[in-house]
Every structure is written in structure tokens, then in C-alpha cells.
Protein backbone atom coordinates (compact mmCIF):
# COMPACT_ATOMS: atom_id res chain seq x y z
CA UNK A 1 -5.99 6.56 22.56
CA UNK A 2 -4.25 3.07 22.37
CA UNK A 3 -6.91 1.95 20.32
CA UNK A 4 -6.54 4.20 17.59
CA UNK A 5 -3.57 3.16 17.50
CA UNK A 6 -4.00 -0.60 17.23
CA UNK A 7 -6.36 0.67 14.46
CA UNK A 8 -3.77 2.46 12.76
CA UNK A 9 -1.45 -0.29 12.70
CA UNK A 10 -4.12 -2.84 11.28
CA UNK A 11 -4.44 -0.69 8.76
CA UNK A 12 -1.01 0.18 7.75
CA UNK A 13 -0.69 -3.59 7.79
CA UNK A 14 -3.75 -4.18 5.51
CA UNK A 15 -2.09 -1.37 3.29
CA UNK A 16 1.01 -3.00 2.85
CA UNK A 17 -0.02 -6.23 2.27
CA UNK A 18 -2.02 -4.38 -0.50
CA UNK A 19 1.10 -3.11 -1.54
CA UNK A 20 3.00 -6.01 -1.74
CA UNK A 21 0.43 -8.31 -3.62
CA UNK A 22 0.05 -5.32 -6.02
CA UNK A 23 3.91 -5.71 -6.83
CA UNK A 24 3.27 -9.68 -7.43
CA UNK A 25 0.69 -9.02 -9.90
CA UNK A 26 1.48 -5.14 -11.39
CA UNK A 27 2.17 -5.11 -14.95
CA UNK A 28 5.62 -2.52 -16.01
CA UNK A 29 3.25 -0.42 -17.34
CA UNK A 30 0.79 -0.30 -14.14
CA UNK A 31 3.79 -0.32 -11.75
CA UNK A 32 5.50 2.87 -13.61
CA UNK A 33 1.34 4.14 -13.30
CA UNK A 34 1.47 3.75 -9.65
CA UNK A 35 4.88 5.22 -9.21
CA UNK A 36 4.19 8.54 -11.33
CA UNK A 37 1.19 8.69 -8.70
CA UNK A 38 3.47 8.11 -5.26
CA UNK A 39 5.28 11.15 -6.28
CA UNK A 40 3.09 13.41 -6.49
């Protein structure tokens, strides 16, 4: 059980860092792409 949970939280830590290089590097037009998509 705990180490799904370390797994989850390497993950959600791999996803943000994802995240945040994709705001370094996003275009306006790919960054209002990827926000049409969250909202859905």
C-alpha cells in the first residue's frame, strides 16, 4: 500500500515537472491548445 503511494507521488512529480517545462517552452497558441484540452 505505501508503495503505491510513493509511486504515485513520483509520478505526480514527473507530471508536473512536465508541466512546468511545457509552460517554459509552450507557444500562445499551444498553451491556449492545452488549456481548451484541461477543460474538458
Amino acid at each position: 500500500m505505501a508503495d503505491n503511494r510513493i509511486e504515485l507521488a513520483k509520478l505526480q512529480m514527473e507530471e508536473f515537472k512536465a508541466l512546468e517545462d511545457f509552460e517554459q517552452i509552450a507557444t500562445p497558441v499551444q498553451w491556449n491548445i492545452h488549456l481548451m484540452l484541461k477543460s474538458k
